[in-house]
N, C-alpha and C. Protein backbone atom coordinates (compact mmCIF):
# COMPACT_ATOMS: atom_id res chain seq x y z
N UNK A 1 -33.53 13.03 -46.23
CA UNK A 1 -33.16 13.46 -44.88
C UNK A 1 -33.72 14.86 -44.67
N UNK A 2 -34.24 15.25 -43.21
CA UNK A 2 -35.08 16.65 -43.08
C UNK A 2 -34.28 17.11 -42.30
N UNK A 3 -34.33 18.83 -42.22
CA UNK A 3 -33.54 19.51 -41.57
C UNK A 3 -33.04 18.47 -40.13
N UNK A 4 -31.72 18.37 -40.23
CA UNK A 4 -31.47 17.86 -38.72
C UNK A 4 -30.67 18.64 -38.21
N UNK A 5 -29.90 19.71 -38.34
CA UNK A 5 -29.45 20.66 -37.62
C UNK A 5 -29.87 22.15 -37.81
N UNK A 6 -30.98 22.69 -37.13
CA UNK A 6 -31.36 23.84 -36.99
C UNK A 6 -30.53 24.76 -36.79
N UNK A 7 -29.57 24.32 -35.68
CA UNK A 7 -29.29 25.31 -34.70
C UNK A 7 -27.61 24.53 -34.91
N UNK A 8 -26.27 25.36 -35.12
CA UNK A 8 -25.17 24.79 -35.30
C UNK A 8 -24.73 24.61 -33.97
N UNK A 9 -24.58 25.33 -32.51
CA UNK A 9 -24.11 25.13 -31.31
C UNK A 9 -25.42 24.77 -30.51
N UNK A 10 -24.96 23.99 -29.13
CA UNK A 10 -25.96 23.42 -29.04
C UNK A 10 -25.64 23.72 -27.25
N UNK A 11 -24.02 24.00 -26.92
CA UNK A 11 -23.86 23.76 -25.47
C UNK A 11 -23.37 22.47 -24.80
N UNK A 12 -24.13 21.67 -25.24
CA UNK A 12 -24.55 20.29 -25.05
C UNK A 12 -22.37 19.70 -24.93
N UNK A 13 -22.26 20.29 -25.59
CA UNK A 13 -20.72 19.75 -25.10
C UNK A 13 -19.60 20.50 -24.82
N UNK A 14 -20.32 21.64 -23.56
CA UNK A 14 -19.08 22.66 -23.26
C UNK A 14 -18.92 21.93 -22.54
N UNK A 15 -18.69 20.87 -21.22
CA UNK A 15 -18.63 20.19 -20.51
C UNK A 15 -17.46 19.19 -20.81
N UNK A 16 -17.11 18.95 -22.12
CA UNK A 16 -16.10 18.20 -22.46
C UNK A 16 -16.47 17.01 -23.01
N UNK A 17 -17.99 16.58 -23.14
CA UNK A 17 -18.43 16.00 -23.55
C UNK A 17 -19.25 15.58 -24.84
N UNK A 18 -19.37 14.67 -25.46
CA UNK A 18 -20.10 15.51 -27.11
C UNK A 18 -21.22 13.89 -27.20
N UNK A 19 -21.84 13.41 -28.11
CA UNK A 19 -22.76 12.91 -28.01
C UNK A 19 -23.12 12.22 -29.52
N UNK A 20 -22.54 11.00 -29.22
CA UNK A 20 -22.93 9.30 -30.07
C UNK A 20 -24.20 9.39 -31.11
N UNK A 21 -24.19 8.95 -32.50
CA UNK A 21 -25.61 8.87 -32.33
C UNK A 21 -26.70 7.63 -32.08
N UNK A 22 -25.90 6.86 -31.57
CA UNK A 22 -26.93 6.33 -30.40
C UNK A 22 -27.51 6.58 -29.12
N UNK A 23 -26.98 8.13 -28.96
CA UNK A 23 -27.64 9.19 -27.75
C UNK A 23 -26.93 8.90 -26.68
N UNK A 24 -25.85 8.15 -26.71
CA UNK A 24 -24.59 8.08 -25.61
C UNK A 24 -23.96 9.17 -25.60
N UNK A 25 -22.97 9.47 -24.77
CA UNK A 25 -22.10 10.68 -24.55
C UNK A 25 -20.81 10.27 -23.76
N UNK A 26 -19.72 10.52 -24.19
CA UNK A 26 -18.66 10.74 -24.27
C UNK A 26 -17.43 11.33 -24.23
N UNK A 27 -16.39 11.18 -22.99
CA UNK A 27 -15.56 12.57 -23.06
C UNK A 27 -15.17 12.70 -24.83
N UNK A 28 -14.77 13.93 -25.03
CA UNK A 28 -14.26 14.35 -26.13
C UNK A 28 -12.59 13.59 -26.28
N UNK A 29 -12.15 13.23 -25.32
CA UNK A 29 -10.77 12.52 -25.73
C UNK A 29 -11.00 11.27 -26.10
N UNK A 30 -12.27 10.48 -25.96
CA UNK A 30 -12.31 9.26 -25.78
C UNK A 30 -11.83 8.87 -27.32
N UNK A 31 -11.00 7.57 -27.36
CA UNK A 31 -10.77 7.27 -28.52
C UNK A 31 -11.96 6.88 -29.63
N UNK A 32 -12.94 6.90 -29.44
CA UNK A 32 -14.06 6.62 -30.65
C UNK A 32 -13.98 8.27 -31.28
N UNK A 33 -14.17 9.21 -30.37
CA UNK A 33 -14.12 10.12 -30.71
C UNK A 33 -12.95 10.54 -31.56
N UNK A 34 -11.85 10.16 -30.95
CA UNK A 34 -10.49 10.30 -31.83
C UNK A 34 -10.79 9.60 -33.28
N UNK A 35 -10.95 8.43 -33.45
CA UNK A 35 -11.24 7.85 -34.77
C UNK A 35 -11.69 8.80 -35.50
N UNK A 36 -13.60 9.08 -35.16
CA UNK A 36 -14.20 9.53 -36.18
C UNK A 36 -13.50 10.71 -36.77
N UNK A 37 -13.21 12.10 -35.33
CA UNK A 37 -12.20 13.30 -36.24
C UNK A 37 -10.75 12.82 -36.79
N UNK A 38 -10.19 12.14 -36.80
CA UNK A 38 -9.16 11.36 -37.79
C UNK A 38 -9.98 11.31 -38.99
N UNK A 39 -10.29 10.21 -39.21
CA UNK A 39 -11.38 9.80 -40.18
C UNK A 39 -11.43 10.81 -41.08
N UNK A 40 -12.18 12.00 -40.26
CA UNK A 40 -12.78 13.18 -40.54
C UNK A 40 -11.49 14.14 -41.51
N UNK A 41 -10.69 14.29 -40.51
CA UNK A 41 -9.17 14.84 -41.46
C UNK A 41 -8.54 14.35 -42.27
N UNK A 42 -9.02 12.89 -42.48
CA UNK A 42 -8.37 12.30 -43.57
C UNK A 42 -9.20 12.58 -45.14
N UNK A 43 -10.81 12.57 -44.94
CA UNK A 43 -11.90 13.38 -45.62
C UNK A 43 -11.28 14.65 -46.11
N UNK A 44 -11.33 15.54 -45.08
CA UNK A 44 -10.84 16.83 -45.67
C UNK A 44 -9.78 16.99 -46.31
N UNK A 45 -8.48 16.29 -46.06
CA UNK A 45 -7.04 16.08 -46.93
C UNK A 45 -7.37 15.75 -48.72
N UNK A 46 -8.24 15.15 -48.38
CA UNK A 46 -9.14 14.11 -49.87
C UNK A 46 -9.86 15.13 -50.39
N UNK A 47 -10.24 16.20 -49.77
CA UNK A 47 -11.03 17.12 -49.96
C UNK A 47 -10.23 18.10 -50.80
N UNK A 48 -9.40 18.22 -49.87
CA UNK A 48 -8.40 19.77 -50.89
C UNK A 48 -7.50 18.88 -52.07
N UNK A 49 -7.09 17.63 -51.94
CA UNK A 49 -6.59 17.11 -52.90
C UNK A 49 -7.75 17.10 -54.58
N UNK A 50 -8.36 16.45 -54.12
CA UNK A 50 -9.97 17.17 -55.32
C UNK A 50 -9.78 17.47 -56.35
N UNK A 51 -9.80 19.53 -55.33
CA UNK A 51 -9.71 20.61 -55.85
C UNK A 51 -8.41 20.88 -56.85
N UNK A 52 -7.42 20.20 -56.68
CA UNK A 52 -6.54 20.34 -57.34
C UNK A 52 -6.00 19.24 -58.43
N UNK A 53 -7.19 18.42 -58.66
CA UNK A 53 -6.84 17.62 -59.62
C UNK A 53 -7.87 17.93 -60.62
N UNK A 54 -7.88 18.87 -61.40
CA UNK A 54 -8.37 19.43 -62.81
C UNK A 54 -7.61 18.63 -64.11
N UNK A 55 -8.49 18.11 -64.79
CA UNK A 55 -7.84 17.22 -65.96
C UNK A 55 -7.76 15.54 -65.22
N UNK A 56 -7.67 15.38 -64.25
CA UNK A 56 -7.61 13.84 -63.69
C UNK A 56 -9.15 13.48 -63.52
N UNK A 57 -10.25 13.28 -64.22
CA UNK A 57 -11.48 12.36 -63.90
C UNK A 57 -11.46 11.43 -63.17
N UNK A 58 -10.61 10.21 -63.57
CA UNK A 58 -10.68 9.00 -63.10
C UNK A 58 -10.27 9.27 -61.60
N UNK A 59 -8.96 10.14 -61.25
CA UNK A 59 -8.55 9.55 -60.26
C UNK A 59 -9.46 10.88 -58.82
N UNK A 60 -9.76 12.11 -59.82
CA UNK A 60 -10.99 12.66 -58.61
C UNK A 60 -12.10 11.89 -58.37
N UNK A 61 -12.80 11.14 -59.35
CA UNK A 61 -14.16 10.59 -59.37
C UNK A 61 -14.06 9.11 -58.11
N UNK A 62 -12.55 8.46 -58.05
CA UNK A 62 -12.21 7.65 -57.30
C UNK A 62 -12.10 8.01 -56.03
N UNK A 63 -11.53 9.14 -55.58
CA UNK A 63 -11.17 9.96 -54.44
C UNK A 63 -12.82 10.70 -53.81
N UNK A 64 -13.51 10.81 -54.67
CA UNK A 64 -15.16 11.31 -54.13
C UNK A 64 -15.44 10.32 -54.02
N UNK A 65 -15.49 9.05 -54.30
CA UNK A 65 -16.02 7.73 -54.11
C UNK A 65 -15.68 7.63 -52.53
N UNK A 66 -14.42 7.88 -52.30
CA UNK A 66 -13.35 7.81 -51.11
C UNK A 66 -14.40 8.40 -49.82
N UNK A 67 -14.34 9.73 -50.59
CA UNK A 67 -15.20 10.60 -49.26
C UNK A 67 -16.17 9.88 -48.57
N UNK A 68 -17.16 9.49 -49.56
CA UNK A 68 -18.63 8.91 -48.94
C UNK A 68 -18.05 7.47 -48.44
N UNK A 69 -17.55 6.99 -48.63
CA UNK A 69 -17.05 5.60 -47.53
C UNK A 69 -16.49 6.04 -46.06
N UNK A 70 -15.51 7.07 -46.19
CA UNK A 70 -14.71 7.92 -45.25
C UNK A 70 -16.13 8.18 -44.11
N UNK A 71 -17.23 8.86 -44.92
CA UNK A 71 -18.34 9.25 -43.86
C UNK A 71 -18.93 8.12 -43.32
N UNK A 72 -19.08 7.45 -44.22
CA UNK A 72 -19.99 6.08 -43.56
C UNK A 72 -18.49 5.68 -42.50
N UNK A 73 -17.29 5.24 -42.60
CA UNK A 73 -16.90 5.28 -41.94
C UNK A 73 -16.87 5.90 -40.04
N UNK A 74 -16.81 6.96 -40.48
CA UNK A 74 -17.18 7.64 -39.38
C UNK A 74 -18.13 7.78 -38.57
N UNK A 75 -19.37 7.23 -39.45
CA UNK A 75 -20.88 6.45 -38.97
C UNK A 75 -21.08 5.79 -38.31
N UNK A 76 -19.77 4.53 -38.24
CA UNK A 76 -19.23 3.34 -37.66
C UNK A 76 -19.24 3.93 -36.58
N UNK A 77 -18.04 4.85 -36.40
CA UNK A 77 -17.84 5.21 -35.15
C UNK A 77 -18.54 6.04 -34.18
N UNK A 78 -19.73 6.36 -34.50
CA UNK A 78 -20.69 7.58 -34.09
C UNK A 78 -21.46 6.88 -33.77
N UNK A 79 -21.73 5.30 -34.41
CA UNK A 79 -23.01 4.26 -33.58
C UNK A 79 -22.31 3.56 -33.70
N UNK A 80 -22.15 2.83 -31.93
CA UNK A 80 -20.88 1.78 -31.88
C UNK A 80 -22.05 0.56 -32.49
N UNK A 81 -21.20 -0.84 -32.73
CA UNK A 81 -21.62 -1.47 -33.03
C UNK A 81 -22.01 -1.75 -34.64
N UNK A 82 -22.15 -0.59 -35.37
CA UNK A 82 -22.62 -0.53 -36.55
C UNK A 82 -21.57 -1.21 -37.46
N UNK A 83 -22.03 -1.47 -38.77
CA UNK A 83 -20.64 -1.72 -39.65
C UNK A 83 -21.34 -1.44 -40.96
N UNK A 84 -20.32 -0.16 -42.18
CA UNK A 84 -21.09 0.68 -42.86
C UNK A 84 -20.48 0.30 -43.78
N UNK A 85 -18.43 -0.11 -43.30
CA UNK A 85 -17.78 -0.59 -44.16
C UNK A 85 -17.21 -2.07 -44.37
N UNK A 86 -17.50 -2.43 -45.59
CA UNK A 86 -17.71 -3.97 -45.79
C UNK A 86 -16.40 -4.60 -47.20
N UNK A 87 -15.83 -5.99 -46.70
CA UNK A 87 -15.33 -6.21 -47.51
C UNK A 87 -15.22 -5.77 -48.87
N UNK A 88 -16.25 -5.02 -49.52
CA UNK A 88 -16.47 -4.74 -50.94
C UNK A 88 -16.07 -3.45 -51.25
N UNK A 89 -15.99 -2.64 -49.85
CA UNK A 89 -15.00 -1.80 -50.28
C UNK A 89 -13.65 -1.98 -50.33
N UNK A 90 -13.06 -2.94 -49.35
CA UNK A 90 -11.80 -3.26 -49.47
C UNK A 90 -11.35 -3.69 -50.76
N UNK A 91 -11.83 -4.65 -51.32
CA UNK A 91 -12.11 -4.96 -52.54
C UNK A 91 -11.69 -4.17 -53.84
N UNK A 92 -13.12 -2.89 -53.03
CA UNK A 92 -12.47 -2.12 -54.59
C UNK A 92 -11.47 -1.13 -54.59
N UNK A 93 -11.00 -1.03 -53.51
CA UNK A 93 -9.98 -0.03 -53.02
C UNK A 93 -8.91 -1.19 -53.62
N UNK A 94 -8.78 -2.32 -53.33
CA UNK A 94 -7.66 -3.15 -54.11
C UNK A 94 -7.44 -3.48 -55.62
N UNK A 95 -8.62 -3.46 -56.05
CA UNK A 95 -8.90 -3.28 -57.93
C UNK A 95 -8.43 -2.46 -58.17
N UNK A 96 -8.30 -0.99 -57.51
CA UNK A 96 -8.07 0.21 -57.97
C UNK A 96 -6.77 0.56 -57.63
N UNK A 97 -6.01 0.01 -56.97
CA UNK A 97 -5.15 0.08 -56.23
C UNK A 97 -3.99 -0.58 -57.28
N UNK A 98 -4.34 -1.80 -57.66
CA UNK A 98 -3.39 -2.69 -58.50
C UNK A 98 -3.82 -2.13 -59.73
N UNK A 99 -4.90 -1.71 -60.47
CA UNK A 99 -4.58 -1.02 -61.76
C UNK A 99 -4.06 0.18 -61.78
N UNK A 100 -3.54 1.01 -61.13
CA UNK A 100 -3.08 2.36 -60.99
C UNK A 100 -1.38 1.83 -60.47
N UNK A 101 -1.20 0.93 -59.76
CA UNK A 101 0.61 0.45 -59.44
C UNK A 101 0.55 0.16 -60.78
N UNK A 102 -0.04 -0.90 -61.36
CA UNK A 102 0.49 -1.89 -62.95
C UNK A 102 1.16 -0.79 -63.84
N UNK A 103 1.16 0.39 -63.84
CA UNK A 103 2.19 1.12 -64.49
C UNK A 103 3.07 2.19 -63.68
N UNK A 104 2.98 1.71 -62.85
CA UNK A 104 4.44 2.24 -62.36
C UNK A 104 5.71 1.52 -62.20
N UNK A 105 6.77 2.02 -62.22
CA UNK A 105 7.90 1.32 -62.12
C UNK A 105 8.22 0.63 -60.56
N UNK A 106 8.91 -0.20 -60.77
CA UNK A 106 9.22 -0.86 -59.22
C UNK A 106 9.82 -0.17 -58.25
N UNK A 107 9.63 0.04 -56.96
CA UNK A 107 10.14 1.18 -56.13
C UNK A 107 11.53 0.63 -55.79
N UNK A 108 12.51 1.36 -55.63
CA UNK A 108 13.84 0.91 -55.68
C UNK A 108 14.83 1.57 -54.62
N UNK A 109 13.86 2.73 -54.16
CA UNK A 109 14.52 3.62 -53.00
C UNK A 109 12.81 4.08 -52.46
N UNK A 110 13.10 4.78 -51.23
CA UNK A 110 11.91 5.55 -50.61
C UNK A 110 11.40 6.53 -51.25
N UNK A 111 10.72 6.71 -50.90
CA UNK A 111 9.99 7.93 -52.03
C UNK A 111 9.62 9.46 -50.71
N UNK A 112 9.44 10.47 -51.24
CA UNK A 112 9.63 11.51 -49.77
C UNK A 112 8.37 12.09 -50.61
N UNK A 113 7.66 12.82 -50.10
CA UNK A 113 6.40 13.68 -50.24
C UNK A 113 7.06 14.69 -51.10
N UNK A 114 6.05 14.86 -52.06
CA UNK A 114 6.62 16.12 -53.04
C UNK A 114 6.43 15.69 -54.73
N UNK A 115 6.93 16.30 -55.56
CA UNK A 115 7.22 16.07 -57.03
C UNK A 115 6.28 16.79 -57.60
N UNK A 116 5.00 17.15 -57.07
CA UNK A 116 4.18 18.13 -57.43
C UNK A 116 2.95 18.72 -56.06
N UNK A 117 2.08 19.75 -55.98
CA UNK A 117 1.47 20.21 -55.35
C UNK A 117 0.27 18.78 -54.69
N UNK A 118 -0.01 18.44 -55.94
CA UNK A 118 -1.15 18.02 -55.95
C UNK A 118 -0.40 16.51 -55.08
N UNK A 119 0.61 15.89 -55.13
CA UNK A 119 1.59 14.80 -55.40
C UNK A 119 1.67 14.40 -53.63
N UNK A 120 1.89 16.21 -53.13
CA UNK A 120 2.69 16.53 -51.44
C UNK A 120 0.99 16.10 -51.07
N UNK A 121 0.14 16.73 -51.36
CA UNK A 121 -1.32 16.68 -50.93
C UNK A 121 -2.05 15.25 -50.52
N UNK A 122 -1.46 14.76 -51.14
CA UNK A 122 -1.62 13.22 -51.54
C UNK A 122 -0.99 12.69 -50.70
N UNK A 123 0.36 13.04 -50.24
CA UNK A 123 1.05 12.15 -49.24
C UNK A 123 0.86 12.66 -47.86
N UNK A 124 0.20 13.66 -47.86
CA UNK A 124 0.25 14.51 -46.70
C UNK A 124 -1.62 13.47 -46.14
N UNK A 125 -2.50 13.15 -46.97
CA UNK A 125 -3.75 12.53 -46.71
C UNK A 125 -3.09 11.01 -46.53
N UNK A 126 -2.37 10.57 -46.83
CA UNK A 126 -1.93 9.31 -46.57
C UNK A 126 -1.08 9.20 -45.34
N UNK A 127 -0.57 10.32 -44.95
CA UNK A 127 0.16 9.98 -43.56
C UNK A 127 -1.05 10.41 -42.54
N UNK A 128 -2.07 11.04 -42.40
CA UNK A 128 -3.06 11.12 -41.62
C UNK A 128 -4.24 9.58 -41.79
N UNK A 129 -4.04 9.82 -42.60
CA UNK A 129 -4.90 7.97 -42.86
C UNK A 129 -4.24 6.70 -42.08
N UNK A 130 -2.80 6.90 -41.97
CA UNK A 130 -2.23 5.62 -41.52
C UNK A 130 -2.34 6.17 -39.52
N UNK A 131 -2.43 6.91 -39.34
CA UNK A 131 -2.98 7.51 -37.97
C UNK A 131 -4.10 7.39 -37.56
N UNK A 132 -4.98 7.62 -38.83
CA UNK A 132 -6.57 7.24 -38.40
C UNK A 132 -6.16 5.61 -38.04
N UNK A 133 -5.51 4.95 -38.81
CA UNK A 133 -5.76 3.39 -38.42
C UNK A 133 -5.22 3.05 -37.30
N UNK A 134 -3.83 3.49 -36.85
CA UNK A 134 -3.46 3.65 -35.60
C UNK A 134 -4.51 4.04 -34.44
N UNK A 135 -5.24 5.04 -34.44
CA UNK A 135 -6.44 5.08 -33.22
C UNK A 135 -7.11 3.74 -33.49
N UNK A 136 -7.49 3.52 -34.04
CA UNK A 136 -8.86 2.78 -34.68
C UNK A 136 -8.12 1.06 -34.47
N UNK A 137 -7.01 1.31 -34.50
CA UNK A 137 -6.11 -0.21 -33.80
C UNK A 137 -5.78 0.13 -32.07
N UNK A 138 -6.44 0.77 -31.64
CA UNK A 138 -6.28 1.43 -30.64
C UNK A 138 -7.35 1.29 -29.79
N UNK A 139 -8.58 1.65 -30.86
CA UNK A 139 -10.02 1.43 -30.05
C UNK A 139 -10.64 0.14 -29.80
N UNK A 140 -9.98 -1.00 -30.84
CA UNK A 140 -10.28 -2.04 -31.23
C UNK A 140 -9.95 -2.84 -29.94
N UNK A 141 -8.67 -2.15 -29.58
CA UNK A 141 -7.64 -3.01 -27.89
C UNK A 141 -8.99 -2.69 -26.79
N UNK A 142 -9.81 -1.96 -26.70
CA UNK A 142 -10.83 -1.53 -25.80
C UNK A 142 -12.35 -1.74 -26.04
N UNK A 143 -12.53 -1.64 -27.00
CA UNK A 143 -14.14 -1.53 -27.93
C UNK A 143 -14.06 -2.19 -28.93
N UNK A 144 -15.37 -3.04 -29.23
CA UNK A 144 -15.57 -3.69 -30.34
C UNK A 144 -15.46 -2.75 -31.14
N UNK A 145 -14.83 -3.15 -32.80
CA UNK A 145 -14.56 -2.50 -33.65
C UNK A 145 -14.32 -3.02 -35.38
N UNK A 146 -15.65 -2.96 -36.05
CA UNK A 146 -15.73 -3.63 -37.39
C UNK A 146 -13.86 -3.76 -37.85
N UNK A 147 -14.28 -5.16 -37.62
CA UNK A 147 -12.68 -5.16 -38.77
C UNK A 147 -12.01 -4.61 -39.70
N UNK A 148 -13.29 -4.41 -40.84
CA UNK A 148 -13.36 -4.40 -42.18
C UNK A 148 -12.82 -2.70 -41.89
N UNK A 149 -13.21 -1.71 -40.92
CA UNK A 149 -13.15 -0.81 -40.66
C UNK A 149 -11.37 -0.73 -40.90
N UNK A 150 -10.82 -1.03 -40.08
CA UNK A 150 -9.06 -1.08 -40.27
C UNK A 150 -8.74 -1.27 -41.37
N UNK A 151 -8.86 -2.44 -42.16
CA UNK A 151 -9.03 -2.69 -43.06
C UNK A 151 -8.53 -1.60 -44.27
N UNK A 152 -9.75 -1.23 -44.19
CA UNK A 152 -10.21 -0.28 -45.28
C UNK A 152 -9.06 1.37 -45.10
N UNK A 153 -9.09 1.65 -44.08
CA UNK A 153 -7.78 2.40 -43.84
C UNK A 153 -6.52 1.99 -43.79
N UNK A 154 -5.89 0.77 -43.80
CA UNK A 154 -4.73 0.44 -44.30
C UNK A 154 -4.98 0.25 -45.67
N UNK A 155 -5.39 -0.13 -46.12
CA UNK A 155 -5.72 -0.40 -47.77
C UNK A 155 -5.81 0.95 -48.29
N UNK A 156 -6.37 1.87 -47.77
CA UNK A 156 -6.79 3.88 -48.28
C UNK A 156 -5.31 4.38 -48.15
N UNK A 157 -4.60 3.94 -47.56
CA UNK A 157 -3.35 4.27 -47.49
C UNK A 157 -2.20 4.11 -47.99
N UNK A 158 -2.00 2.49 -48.75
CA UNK A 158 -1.60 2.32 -49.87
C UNK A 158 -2.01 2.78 -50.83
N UNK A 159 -3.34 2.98 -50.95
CA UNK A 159 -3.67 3.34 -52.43
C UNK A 159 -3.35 5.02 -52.78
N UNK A 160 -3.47 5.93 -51.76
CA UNK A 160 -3.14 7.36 -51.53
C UNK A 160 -1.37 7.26 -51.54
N UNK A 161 -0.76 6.41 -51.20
CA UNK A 161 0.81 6.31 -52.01
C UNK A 161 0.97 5.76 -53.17
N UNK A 162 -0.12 5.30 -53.74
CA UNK A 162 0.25 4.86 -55.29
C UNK A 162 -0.38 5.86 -56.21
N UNK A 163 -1.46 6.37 -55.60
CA UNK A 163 -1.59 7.82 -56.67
C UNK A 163 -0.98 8.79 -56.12
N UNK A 164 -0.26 9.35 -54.92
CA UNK A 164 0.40 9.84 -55.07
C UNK A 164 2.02 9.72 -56.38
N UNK A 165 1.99 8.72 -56.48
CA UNK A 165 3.19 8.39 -57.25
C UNK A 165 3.21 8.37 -58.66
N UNK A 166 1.68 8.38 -58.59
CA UNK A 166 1.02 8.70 -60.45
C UNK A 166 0.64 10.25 -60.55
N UNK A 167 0.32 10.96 -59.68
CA UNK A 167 0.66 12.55 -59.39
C UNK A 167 1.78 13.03 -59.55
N UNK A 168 3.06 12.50 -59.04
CA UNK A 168 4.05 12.95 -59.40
C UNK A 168 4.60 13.06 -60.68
N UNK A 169 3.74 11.77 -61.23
CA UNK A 169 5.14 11.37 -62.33
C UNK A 169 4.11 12.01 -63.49
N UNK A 170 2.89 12.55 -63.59
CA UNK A 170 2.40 13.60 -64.55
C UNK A 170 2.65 14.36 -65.46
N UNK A 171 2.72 14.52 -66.70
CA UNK A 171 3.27 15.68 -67.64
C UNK A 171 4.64 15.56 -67.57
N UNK A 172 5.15 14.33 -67.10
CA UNK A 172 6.65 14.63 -67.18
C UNK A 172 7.63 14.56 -65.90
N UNK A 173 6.53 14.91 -64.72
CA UNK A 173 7.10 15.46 -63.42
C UNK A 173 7.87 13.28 -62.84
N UNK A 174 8.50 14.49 -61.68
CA UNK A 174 9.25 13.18 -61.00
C UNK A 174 8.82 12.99 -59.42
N UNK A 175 9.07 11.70 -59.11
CA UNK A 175 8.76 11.42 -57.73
C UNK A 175 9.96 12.03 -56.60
N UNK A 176 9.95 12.43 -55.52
CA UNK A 176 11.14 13.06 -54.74
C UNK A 176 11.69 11.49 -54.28
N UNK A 177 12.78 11.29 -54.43
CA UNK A 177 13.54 10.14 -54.01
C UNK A 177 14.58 10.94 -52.82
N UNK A 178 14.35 9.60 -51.55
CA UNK A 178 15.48 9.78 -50.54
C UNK A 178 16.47 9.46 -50.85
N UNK A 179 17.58 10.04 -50.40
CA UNK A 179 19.08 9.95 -50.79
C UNK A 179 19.96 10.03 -49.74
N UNK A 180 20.55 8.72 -49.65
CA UNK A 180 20.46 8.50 -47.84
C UNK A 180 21.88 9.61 -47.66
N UNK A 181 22.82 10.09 -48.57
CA UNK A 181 23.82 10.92 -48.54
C UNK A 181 23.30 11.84 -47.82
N UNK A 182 22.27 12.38 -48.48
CA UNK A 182 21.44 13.82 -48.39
C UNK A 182 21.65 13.99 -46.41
N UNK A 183 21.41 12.72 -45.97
CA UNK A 183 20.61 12.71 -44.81
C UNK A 183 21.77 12.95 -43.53
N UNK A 184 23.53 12.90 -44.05
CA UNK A 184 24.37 13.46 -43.18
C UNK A 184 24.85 14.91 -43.02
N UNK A 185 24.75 15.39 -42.13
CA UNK A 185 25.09 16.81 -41.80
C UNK A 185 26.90 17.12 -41.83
């Protein structure tokens, strides 16, 4: 790929408008647009989560795997019509998904964000993921919209609560359990 952005501002969308890359243009609220920056924040959540998994190989090297689907994702949505994400990621998001539950214990109460840094990070990218799919079940009611695309974000979203839950339970640490007592004033 050769320089394709020279110049970082362009103007081109003080107007409220920003621009497809199939050279269409688009208000900035429009829901395609919503997808891809969803999408996009769910990337970056994955992003700072990363950084903070030193000593975990398997499960950063899985989560960078994450990213570059996340972009092609967003590819989807930047040229309508396209489809970047394909059963085979669903696939392996489910291989990976069921060998990482197979040792955890059976969930028996709710589980609340927390038990470690890295743990909250994790649940905090999984509640923006299940939003990305919400637009993106949203755009689908209006605009054609790769299946496999939804898909793949409900599936990213289970799997970001099951390593969250293998984050927690690390070195010893515990998962935050709801306690429906807790919850009267």
């Amino acid at each position: 790929m050769g320089n394709r952005l020279s110049k970082i501002y362009t103007r081109t969308g003080d107007d409220g408008t920003t621009g497809l890359a199939d050279g269409s243009r688009v208000v900035k609220s429009a829901l395609r647009v919503e997808a891809m920056g969803t999408v996009d924040e769910v990337n970056c959540h994955i992003g700072v989560l990363i950084e903070q998994l030193a000593g975990e190989p398997e499960i950063a090297g899985a989560l960078a795997r994450i990213q570059h689907h996340l972009f092609d994702l967003g590819g989807e949505f930047a040229i309508p019509g396209s489809e970047m994400v394909t059963e085979k990621h669903i696939h392996w998001l489910e291989e990976i998904l069921d060998q990482w539950n197979a040792n955890l214990p059976p969930l028996k109460n709710f589980i609340l964000p927390g038990g470690t840094p890295a743990a909250a990070q994790c649940h905090l990218a999984r509640s923006v993921c299940r939003r990305a799919e919400r637009v993106v079940v949203a755009l689908a009611q209006e605009d054609k919209v790769n299946p496999s695309a939804r898909q793949y974000l409900n599936r990213l979203s289970d799997l970001l609560f099951v390593v969250a839950r293998v984050l927690a339970r690390r070195n010893g640490g515990e998962e935050v359990l709801w306690e429906q007592h807790r919850s009267t004033v």
